[in-house]
PDB file of N, CA and C in Angstrom:
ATOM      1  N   UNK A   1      95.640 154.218 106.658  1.00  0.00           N
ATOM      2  CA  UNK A   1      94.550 153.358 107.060  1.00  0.00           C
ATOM      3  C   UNK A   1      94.369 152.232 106.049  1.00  0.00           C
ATOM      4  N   UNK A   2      94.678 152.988 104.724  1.00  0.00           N
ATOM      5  CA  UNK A   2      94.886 151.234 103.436  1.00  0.00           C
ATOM      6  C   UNK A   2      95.287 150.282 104.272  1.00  0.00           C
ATOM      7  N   UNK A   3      96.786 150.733 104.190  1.00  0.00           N
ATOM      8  CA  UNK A   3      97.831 150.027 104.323  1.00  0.00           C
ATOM      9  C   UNK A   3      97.525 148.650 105.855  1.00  0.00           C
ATOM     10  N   UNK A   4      96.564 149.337 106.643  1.00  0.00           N
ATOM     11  CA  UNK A   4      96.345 148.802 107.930  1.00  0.00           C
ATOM     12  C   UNK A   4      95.366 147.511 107.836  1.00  0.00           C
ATOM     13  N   UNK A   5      94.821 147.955 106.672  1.00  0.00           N
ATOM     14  CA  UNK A   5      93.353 146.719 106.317  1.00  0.00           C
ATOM     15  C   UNK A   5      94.091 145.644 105.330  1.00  0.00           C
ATOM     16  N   UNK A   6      95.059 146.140 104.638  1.00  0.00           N
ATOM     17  CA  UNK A   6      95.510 145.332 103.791  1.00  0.00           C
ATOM     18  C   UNK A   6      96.593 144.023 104.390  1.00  0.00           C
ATOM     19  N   UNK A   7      96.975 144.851 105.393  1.00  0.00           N
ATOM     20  CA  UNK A   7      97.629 144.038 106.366  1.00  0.00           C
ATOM     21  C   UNK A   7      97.498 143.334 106.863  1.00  0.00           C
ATOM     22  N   UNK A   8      95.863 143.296 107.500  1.00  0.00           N
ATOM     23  CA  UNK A   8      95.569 142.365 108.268  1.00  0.00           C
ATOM     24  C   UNK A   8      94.578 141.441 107.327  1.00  0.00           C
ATOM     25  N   UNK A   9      94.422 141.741 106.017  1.00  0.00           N
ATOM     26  CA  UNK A   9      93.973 140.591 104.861  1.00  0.00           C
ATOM     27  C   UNK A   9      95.138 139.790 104.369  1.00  0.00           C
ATOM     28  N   UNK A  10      96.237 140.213 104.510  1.00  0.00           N
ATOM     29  CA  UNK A  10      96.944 139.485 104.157  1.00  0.00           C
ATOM     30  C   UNK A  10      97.787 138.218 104.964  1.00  0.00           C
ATOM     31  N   UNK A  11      97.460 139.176 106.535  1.00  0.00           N
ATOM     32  CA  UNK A  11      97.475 138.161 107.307  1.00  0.00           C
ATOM     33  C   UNK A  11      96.675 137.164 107.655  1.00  0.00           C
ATOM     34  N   UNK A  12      95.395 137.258 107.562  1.00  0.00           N
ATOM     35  CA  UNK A  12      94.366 136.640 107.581  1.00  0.00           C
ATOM     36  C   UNK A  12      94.390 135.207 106.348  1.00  0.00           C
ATOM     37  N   UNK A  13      94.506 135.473 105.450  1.00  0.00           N
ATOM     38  CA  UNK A  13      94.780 134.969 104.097  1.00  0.00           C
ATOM     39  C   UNK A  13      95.780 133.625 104.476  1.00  0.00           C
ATOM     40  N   UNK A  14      97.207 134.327 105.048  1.00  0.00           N
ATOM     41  CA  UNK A  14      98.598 133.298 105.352  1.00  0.00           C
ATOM     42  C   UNK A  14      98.040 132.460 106.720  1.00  0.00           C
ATOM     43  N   UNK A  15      96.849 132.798 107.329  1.00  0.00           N
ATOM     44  CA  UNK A  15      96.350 131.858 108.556  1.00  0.00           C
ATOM     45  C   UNK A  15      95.553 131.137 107.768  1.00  0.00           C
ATOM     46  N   UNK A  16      94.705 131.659 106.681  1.00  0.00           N
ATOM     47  CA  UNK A  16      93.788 130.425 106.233  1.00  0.00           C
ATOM     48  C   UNK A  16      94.234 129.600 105.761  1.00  0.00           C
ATOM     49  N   UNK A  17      95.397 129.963 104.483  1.00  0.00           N
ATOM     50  CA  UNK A  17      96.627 128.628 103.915  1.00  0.00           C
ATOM     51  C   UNK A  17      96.966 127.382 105.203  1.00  0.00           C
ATOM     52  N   UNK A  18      97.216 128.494 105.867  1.00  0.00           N
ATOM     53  CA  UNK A  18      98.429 127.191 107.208  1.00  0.00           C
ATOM     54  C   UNK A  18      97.295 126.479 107.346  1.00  0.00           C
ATOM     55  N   UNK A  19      95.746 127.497 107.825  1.00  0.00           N
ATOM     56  CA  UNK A  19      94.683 125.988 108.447  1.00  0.00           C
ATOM     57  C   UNK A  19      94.714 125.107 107.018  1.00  0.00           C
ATOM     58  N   UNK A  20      94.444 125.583 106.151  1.00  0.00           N
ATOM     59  CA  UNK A  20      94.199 124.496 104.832  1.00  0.00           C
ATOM     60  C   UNK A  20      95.044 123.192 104.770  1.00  0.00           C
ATOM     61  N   UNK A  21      96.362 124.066 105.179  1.00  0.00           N
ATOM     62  CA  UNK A  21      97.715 122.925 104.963  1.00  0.00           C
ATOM     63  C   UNK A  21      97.733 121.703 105.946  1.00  0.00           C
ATOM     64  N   UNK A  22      97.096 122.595 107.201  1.00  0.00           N
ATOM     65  CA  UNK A  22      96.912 121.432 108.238  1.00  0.00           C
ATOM     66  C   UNK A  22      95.818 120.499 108.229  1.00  0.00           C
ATOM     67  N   UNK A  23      94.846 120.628 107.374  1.00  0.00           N
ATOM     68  CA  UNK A  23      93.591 120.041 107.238  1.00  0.00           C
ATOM     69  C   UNK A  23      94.046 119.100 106.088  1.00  0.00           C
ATOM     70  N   UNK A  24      94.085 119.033 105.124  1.00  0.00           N
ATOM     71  CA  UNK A  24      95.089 118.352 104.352  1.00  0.00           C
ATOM     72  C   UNK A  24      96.113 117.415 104.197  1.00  0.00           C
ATOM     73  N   UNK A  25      97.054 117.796 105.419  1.00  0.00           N
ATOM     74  CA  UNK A  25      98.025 117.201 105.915  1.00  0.00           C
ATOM     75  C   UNK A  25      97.288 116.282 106.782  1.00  0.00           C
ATOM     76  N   UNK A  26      96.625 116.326 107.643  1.00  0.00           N
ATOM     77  CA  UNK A  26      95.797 115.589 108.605  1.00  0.00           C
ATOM     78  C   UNK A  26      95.003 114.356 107.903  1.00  0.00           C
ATOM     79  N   UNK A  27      94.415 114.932 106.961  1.00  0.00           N
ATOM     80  CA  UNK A  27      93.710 113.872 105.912  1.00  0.00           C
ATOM     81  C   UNK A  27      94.576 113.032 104.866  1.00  0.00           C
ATOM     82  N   UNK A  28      95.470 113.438 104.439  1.00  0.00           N
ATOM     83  CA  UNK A  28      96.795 112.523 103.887  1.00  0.00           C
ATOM     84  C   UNK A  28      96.867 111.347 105.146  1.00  0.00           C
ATOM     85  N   UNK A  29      97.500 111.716 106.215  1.00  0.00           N
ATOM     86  CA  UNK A  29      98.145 110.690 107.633  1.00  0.00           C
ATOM     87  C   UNK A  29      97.147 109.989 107.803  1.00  0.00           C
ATOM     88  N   UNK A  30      95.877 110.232 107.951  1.00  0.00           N
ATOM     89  CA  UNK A  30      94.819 109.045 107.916  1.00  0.00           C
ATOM     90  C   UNK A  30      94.561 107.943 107.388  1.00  0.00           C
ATOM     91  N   UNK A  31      94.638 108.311 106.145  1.00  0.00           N
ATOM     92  CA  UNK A  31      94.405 107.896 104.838  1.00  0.00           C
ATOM     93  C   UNK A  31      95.661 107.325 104.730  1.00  0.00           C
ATOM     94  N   UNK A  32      96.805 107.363 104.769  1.00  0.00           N
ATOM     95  CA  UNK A  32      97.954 106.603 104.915  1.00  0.00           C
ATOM     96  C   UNK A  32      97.763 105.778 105.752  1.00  0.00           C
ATOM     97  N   UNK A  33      97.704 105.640 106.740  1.00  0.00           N
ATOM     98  CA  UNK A  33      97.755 104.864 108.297  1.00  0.00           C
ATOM     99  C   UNK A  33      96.530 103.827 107.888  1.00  0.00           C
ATOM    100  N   UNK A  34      95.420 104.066 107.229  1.00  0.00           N
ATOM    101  CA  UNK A  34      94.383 103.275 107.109  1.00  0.00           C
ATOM    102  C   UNK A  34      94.789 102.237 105.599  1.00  0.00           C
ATOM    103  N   UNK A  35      95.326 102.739 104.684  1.00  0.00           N
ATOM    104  CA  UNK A  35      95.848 102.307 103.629  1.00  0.00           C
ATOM    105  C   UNK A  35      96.765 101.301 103.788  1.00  0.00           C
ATOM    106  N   UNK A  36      97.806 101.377 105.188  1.00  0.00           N
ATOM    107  CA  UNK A  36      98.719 100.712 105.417  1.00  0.00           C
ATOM    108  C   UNK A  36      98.773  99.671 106.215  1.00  0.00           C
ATOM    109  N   UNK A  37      97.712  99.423 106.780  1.00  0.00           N
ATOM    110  CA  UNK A  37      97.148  98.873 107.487  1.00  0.00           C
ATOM    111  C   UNK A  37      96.127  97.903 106.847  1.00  0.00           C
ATOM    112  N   UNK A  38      95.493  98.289 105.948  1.00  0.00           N
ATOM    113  CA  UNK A  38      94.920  97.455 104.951  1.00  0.00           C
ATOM    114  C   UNK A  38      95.646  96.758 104.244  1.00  0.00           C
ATOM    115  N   UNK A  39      96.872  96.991 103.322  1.00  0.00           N
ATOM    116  CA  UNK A  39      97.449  96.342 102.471  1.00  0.00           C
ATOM    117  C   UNK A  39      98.683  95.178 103.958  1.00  0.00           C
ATOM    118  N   UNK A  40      98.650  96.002 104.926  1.00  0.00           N
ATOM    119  CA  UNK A  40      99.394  94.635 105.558  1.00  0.00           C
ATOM    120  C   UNK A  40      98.245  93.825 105.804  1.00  0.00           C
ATOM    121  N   UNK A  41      96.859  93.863 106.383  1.00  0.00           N
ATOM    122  CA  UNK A  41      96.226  92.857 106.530  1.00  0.00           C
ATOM    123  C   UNK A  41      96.319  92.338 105.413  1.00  0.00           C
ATOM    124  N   UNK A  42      96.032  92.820 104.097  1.00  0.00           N
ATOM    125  CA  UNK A  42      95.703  91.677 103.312  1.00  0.00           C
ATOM    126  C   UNK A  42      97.213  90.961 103.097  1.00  0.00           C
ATOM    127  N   UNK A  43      98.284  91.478 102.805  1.00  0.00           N
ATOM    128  CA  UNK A  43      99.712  90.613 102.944  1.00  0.00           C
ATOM    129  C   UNK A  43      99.437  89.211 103.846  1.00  0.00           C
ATOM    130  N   UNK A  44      99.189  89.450 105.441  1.00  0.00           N
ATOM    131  CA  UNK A  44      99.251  88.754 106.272  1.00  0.00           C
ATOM    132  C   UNK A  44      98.328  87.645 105.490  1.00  0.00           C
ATOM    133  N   UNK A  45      97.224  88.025 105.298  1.00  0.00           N
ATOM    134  CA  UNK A  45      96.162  86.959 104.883  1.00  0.00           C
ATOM    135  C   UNK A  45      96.738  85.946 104.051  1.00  0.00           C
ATOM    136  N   UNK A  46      97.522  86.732 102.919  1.00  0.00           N
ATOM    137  CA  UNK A  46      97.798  85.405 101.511  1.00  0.00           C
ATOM    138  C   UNK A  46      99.115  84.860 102.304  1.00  0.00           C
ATOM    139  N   UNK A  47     100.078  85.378 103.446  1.00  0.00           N
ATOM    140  CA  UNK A  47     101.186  84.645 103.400  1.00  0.00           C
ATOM    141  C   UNK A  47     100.330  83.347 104.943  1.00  0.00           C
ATOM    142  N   UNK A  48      99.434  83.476 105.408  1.00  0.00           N
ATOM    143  CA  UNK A  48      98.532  82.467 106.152  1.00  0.00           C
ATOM    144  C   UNK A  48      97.706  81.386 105.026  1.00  0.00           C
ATOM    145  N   UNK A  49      97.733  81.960 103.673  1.00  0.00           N
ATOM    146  CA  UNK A  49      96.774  81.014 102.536  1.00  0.00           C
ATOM    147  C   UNK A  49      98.080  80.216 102.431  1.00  0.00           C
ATOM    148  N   UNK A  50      98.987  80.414 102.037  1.00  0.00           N
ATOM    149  CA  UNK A  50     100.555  79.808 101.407  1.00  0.00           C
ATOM    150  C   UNK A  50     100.561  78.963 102.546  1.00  0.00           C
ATOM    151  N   UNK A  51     101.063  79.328 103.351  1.00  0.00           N
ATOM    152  CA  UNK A  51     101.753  78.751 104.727  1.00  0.00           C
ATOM    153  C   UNK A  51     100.624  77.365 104.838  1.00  0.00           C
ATOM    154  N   UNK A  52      99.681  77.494 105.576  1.00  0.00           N
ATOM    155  CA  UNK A  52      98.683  76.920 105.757  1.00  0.00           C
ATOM    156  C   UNK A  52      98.379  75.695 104.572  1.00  0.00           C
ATOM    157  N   UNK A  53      98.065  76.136 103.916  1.00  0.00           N
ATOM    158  CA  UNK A  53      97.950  74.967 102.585  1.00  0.00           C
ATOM    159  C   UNK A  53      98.649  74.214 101.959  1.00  0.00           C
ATOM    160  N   UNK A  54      99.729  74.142 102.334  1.00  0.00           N
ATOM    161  CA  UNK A  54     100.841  73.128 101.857  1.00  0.00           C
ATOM    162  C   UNK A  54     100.664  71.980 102.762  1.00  0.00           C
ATOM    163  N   UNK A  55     100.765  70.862 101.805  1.00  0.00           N
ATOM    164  CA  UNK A  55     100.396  69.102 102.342  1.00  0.00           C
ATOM    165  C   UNK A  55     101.604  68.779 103.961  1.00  0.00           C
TER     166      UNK A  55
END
C-alpha cells in the first residue's frame, strides 16, 4: 500500500513539472513574439528617419 501512494506522488509531481514547463514555455513565446515585434517596429522607424530626411 506504500508503494501505491508513493506512486501516484510521484506521478503527480512529473504532471506538475510538465504543467510548469508548459507555463513557462508559453510565457517565454510571448514575450519573444512581443519583443520581436517591438525591436522591428522600432528598426522600421529609424530606417523611415534615414530614408525620409535626406535633401
Amino acid at each position: 500500500m506504500f508503494l501505491k501512494g508513493q506512486a501516484r506522488g510521484k506521478a503527480q509531481s512529473i504532471i506538475e513539472y510538465a504543467m510548469l514547463f508548459m507555463i513557462v514555455v508559453a510565457a517565454v513565446t510571448v514575450t519573444y513574439k512581443y519583443v520581436y515585434r517591438s525591436m522591428n517596429a522600432r528598426l522600421k522607424q529609424v530606417q523611415d528617419e534615414l530614408i525620409y530626411r535626406r535633401p
